[in-house]
Protein backbone atom coordinates (compact mmCIF):
# COMPACT_ATOMS: atom_id res chain seq x y z
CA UNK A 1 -137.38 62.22 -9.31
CA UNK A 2 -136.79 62.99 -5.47
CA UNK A 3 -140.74 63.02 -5.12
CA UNK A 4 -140.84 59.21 -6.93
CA UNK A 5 -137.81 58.05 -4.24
CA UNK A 6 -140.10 59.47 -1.62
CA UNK A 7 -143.20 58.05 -2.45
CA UNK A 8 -141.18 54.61 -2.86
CA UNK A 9 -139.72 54.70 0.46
CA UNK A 10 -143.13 55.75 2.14
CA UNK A 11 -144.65 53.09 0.07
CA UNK A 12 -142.14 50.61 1.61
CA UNK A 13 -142.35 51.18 5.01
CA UNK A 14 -145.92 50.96 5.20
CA UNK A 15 -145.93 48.01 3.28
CA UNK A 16 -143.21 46.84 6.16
CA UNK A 17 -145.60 47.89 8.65
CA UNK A 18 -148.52 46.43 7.10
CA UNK A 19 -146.11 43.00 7.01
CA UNK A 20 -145.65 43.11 10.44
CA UNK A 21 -148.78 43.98 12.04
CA UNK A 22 -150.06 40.30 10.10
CA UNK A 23 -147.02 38.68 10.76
CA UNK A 24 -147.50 39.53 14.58
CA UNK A 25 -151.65 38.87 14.49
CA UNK A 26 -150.34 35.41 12.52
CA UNK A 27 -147.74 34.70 15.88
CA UNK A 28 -150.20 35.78 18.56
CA UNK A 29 -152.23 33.19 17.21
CA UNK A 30 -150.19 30.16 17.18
CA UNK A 31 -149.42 31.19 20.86
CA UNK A 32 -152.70 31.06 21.84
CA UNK A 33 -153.18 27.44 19.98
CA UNK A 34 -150.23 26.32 21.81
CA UNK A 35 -150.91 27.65 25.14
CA UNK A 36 -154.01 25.92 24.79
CA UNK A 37 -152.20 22.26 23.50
CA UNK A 38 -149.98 23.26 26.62
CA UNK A 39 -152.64 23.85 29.32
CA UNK A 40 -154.33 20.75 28.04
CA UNK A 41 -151.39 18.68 28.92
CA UNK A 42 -151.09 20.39 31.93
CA UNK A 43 -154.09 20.22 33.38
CA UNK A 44 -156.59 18.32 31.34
CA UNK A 45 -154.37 15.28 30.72
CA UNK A 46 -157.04 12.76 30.32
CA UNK A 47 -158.76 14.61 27.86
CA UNK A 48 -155.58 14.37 25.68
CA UNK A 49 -155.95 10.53 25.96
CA UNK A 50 -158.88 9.83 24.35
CA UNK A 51 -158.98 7.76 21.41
CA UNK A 52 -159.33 9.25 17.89
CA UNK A 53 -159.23 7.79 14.76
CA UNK A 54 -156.94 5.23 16.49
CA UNK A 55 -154.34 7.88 17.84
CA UNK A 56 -154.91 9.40 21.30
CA UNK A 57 -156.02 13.22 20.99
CA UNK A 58 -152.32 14.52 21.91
CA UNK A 59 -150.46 13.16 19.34
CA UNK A 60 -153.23 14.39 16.93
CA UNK A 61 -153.44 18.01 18.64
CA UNK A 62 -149.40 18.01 18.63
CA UNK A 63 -149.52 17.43 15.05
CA UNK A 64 -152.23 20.26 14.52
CA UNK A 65 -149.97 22.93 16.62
CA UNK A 66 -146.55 21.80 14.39
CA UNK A 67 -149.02 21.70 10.75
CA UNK A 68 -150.65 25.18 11.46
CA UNK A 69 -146.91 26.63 11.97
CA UNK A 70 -146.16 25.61 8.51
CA UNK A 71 -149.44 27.24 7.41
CA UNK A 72 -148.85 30.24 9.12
CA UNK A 73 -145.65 30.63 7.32
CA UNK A 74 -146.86 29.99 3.79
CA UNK A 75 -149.74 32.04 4.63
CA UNK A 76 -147.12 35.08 5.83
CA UNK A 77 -144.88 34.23 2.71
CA UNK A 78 -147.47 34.13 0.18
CA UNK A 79 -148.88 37.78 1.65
CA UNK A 80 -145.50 39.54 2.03
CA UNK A 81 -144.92 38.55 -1.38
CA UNK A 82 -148.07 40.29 -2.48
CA UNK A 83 -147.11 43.43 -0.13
CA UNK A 84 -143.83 43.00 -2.27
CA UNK A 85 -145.43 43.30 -5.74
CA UNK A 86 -145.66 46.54 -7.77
């Protein structure tokens, strides 16, 4: 009975640690998309004017960066709930 407890909690943590470690690969990157989306505007501000599909390329990259954070977190929800499972 102690053994099972043990196993569970060891089971647990690494299933914490495994949640993490793709939860932070997941963050780093959206970072890196929006440093990019932020550089862009920085320094490349005419390329984020160009026409496309009748919107200018920043408003259509803005709504990529704010559409891939609500991937990311039904990606990360839909795999801790598998690390969750028995």
């Amino acid at each position: 009975m102690v053994d099972d407890r043990l196993d569970d909690s060891t089971a647990r943590r690494e299933a914490g640690k495994r949640k993490f470690r793709f939860g932070l690969a997941l963050f780093a990157v959206y970072v890196v998309g929006y440093a990019l989306f932020t550089l862009a505007g920085t320094f490349f501000r005419g390329t984020l004017t160009l026409r496309l599909g009748g919107l200018n390329l920043g408003i259509v990259s803005g709504m990529l960066i704010i559409i891939s954070a609500i991937v990311i977190a039904v990606l990360y929800n839909w795999f801790a709930g598998k690390m969750e499972e028995p």
